[in-house]
Protein backbone atom coordinates (compact mmCIF):
# COMPACT_ATOMS: atom_id res chain seq x y z
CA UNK A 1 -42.76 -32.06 3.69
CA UNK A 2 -44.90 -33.06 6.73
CA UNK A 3 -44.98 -32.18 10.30
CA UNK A 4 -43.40 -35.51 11.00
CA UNK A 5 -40.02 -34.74 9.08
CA UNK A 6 -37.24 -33.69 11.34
CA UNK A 7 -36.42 -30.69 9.11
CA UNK A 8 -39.36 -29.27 9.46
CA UNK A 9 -39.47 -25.94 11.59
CA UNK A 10 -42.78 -23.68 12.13
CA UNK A 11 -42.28 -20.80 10.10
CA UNK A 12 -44.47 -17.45 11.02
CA UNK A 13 -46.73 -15.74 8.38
CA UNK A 14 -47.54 -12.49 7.88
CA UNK A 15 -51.19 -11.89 7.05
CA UNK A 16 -53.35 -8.96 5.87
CA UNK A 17 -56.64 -9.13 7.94
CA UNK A 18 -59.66 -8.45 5.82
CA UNK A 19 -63.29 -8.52 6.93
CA UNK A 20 -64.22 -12.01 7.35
CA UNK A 21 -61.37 -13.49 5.21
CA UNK A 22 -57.51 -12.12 5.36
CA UNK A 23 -54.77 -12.65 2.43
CA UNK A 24 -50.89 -14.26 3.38
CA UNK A 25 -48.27 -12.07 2.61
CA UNK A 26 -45.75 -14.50 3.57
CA UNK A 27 -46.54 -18.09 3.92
CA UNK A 28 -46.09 -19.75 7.31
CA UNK A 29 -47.66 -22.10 9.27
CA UNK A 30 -48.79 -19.91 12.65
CA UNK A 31 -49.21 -15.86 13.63
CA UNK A 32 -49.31 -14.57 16.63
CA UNK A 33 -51.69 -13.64 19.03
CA UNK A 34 -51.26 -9.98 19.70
CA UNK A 35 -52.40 -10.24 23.58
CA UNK A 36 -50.85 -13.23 24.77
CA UNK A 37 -48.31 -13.77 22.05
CA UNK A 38 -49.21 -17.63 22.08
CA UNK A 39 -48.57 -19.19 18.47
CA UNK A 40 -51.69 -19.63 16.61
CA UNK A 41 -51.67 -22.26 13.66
CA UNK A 42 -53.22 -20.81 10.48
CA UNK A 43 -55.56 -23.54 10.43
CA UNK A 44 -56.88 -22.05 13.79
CA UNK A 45 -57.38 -18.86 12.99
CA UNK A 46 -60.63 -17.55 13.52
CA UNK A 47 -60.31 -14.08 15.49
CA UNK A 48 -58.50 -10.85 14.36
CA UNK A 49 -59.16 -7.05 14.16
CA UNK A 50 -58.93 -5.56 10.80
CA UNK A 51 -58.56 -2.02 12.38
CA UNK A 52 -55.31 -2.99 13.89
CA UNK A 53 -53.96 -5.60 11.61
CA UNK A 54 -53.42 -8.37 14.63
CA UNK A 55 -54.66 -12.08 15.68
CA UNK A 56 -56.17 -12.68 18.74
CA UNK A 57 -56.21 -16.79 19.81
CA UNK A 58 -59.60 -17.20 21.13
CA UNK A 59 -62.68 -15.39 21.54
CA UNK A 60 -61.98 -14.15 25.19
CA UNK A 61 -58.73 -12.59 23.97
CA UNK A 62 -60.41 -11.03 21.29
CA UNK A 63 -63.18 -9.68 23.93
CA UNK A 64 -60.10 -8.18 26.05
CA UNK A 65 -58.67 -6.54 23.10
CA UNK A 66 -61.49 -5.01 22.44
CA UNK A 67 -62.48 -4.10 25.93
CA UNK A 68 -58.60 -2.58 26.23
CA UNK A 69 -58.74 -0.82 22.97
CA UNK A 70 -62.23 -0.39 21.83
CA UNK A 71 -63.49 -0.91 18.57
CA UNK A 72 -61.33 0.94 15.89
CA UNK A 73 -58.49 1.76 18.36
């Protein structure tokens, strides 16, 4: 299956965030960002917090999560 066949629908995963790496619970194709709740494709996924188990889309999100709830909040 292929992002070109009709059928196909985005499907969210559920992902473990590890230090530098993360393991999928349950295979999907995107998470969310926890700030802006914009879909983030697992392919893209480059920022997180380990502390609080969420995804952040971009580097500035991640900044304002951490300027909102400090490291380890």
């Amino acid at each position: 299956m292929n992002l070109f066949d009709k059928a196909f629908a985005p499907v969210e995963a559920q992902i473990r965030y590890l230090d530098g790496d993360y393991v999928v619970l349950k295979p999907g194709t995107f998470v969310r960002c926890a700030i802006t709740g914009k879909p983030i494709p697992i392919d893209e996924l480059f920022y997180w917090s380990v502390d609080r188990q969420e995804a952040y889309a971009d580097a500035v999100v991640a900044n304002e999560a951490f300027e909102r709830f400090g490291l380890g909040a």
